[in-house]
N, C-alpha and C. Protein backbone atom coordinates (compact mmCIF):
# COMPACT_ATOMS: atom_id res chain seq x y z
N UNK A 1 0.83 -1.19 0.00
CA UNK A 1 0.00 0.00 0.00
C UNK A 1 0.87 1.25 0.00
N UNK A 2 2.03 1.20 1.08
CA UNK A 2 3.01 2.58 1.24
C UNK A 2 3.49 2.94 -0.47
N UNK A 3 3.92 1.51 -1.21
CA UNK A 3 4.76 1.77 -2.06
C UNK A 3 3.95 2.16 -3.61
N UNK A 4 2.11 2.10 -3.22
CA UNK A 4 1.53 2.67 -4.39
C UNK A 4 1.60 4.40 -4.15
N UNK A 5 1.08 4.62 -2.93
CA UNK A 5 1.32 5.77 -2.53
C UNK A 5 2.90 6.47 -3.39
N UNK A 6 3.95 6.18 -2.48
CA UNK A 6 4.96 7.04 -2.77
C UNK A 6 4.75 6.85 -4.28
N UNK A 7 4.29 5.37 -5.25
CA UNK A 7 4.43 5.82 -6.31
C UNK A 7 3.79 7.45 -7.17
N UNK A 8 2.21 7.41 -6.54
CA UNK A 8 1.41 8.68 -6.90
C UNK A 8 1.95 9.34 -6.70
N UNK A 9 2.62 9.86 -5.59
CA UNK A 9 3.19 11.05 -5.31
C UNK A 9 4.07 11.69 -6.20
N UNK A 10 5.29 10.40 -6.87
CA UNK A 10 6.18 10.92 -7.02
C UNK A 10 5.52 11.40 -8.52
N UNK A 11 4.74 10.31 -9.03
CA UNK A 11 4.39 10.62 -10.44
C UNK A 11 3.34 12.66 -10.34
N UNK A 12 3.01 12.45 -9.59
CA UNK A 12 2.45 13.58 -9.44
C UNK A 12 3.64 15.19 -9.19
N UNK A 13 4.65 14.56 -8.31
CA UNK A 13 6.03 15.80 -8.66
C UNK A 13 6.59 15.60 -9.94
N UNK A 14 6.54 14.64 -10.96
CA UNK A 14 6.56 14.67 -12.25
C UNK A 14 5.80 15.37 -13.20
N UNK A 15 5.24 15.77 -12.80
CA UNK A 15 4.23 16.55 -13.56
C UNK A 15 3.79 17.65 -13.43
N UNK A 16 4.18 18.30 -12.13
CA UNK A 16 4.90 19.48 -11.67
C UNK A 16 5.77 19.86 -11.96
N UNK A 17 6.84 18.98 -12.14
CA UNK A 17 8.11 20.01 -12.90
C UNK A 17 7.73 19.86 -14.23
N UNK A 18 7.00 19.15 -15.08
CA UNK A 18 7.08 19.02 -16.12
C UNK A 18 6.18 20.98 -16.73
N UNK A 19 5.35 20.83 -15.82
CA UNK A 19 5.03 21.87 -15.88
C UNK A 19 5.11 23.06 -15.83
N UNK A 20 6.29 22.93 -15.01
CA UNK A 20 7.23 24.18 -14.51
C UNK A 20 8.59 24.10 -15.48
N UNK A 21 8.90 23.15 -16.14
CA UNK A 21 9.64 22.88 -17.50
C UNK A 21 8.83 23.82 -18.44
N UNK A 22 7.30 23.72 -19.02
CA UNK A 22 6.82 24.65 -20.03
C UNK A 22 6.96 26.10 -19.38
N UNK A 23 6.63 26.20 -18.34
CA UNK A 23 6.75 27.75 -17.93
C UNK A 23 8.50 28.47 -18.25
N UNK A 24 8.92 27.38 -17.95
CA UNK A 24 10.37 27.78 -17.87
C UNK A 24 10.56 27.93 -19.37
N UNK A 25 10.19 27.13 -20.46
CA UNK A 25 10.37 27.10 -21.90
C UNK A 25 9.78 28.41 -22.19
N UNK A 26 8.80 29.06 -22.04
CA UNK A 26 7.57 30.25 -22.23
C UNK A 26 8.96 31.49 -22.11
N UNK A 27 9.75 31.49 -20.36
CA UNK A 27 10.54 32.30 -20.13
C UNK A 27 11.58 32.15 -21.11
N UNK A 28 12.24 31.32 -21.70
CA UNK A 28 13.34 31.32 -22.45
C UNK A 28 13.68 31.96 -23.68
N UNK A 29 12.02 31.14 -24.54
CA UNK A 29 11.39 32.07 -25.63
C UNK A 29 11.73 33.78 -25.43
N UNK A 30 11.10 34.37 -24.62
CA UNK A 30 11.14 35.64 -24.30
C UNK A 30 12.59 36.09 -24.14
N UNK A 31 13.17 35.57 -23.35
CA UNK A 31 14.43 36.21 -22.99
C UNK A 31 15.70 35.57 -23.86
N UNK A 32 14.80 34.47 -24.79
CA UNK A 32 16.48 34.45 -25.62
C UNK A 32 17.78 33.14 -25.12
N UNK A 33 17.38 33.39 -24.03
CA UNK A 33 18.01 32.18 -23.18
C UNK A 33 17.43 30.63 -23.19
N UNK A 34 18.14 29.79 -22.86
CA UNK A 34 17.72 28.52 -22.09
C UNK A 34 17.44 27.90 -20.81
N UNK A 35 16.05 27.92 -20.04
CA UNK A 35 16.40 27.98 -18.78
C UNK A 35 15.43 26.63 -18.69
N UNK A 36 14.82 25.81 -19.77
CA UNK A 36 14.73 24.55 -19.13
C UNK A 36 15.41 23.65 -18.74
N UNK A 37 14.53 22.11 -18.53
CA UNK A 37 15.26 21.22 -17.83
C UNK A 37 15.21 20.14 -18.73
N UNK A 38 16.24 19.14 -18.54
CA UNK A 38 16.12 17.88 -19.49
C UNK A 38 15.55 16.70 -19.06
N UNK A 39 15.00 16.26 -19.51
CA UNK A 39 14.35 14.90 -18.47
C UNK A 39 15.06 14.38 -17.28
N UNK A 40 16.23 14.46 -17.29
CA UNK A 40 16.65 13.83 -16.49
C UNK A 40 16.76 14.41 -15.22
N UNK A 41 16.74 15.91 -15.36
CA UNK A 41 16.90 16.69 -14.16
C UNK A 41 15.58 17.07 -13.97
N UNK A 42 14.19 16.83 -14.35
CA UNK A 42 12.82 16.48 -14.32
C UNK A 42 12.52 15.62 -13.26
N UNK A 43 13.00 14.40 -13.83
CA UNK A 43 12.79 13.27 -13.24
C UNK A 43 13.73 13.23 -11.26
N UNK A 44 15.18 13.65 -11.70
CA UNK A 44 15.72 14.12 -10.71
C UNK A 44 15.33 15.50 -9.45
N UNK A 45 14.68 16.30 -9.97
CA UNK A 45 13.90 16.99 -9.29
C UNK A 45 12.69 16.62 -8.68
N UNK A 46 11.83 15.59 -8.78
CA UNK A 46 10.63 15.09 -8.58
C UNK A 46 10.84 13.87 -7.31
N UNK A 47 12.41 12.94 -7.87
CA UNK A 47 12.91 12.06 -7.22
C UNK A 47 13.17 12.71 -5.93
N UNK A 48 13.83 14.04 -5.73
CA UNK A 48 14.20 14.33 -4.44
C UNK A 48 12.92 15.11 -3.56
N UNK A 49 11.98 15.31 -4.24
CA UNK A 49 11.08 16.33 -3.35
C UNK A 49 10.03 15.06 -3.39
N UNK A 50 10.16 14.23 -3.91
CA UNK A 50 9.16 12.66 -3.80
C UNK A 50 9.98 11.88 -2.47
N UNK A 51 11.03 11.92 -2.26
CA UNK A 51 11.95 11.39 -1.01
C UNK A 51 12.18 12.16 0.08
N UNK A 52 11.85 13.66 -0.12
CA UNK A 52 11.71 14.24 1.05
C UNK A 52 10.57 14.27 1.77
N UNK A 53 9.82 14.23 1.27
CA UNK A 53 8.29 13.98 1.57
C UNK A 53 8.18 12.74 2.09
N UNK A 54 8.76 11.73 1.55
CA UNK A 54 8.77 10.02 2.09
C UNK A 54 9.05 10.27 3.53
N UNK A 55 10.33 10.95 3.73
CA UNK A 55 11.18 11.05 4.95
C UNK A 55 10.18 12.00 6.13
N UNK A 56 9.86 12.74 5.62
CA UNK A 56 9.10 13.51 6.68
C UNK A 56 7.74 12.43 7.26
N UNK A 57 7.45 12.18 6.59
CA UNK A 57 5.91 10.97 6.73
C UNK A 57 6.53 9.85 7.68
N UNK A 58 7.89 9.47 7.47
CA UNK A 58 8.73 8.62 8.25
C UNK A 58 9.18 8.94 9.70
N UNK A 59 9.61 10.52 9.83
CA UNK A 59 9.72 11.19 10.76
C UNK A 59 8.46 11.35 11.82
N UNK A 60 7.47 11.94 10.94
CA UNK A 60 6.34 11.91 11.49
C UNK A 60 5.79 10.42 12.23
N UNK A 61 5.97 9.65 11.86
CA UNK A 61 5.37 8.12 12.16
C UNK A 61 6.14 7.88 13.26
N UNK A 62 7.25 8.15 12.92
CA UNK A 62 8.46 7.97 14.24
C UNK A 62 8.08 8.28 15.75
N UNK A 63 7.68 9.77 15.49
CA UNK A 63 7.30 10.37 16.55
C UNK A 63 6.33 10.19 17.27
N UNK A 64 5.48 9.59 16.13
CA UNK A 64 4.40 9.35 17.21
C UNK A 64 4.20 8.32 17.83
N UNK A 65 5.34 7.38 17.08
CA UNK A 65 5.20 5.44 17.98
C UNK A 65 6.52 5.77 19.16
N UNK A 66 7.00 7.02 19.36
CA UNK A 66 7.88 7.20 20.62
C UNK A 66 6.95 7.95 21.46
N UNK A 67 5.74 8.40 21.23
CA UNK A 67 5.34 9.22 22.42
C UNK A 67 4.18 8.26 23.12
């Protein structure tokens, strides 16, 4: 059950940056520059804010089977 969860989650910070990838493409257009991301740092961005979130839920659980 934990491990469908973290899956949604993470797929869901995937799709957040992916989204924040077009915004970022929108800015680049304009300014000439390149300020998106490549999949991999997509996927790597999603991976770490999908594992920090794991960890806090972990933390949280922690705390409460010590009190």
């Amino acid at each position: 059950m934990k491990s469908k969860l973290i899956l949604k989650k993470f797929n869901e910070y995937v799709q957040i940056e992916r989204e924040r990838n077009k915004l970022m493409l929108e800015v680049s257009q304009q300014l000439g520059f390149d300020f998106t991301f490549s999949e991999e740092e997509i996927l790597n961005n999603a991976f770490e804010k999908a594992m920090y979130n794991f960890m806090e839920s972990i933390k949280k659980e922690g705390e409460w089977w010590t009190k």
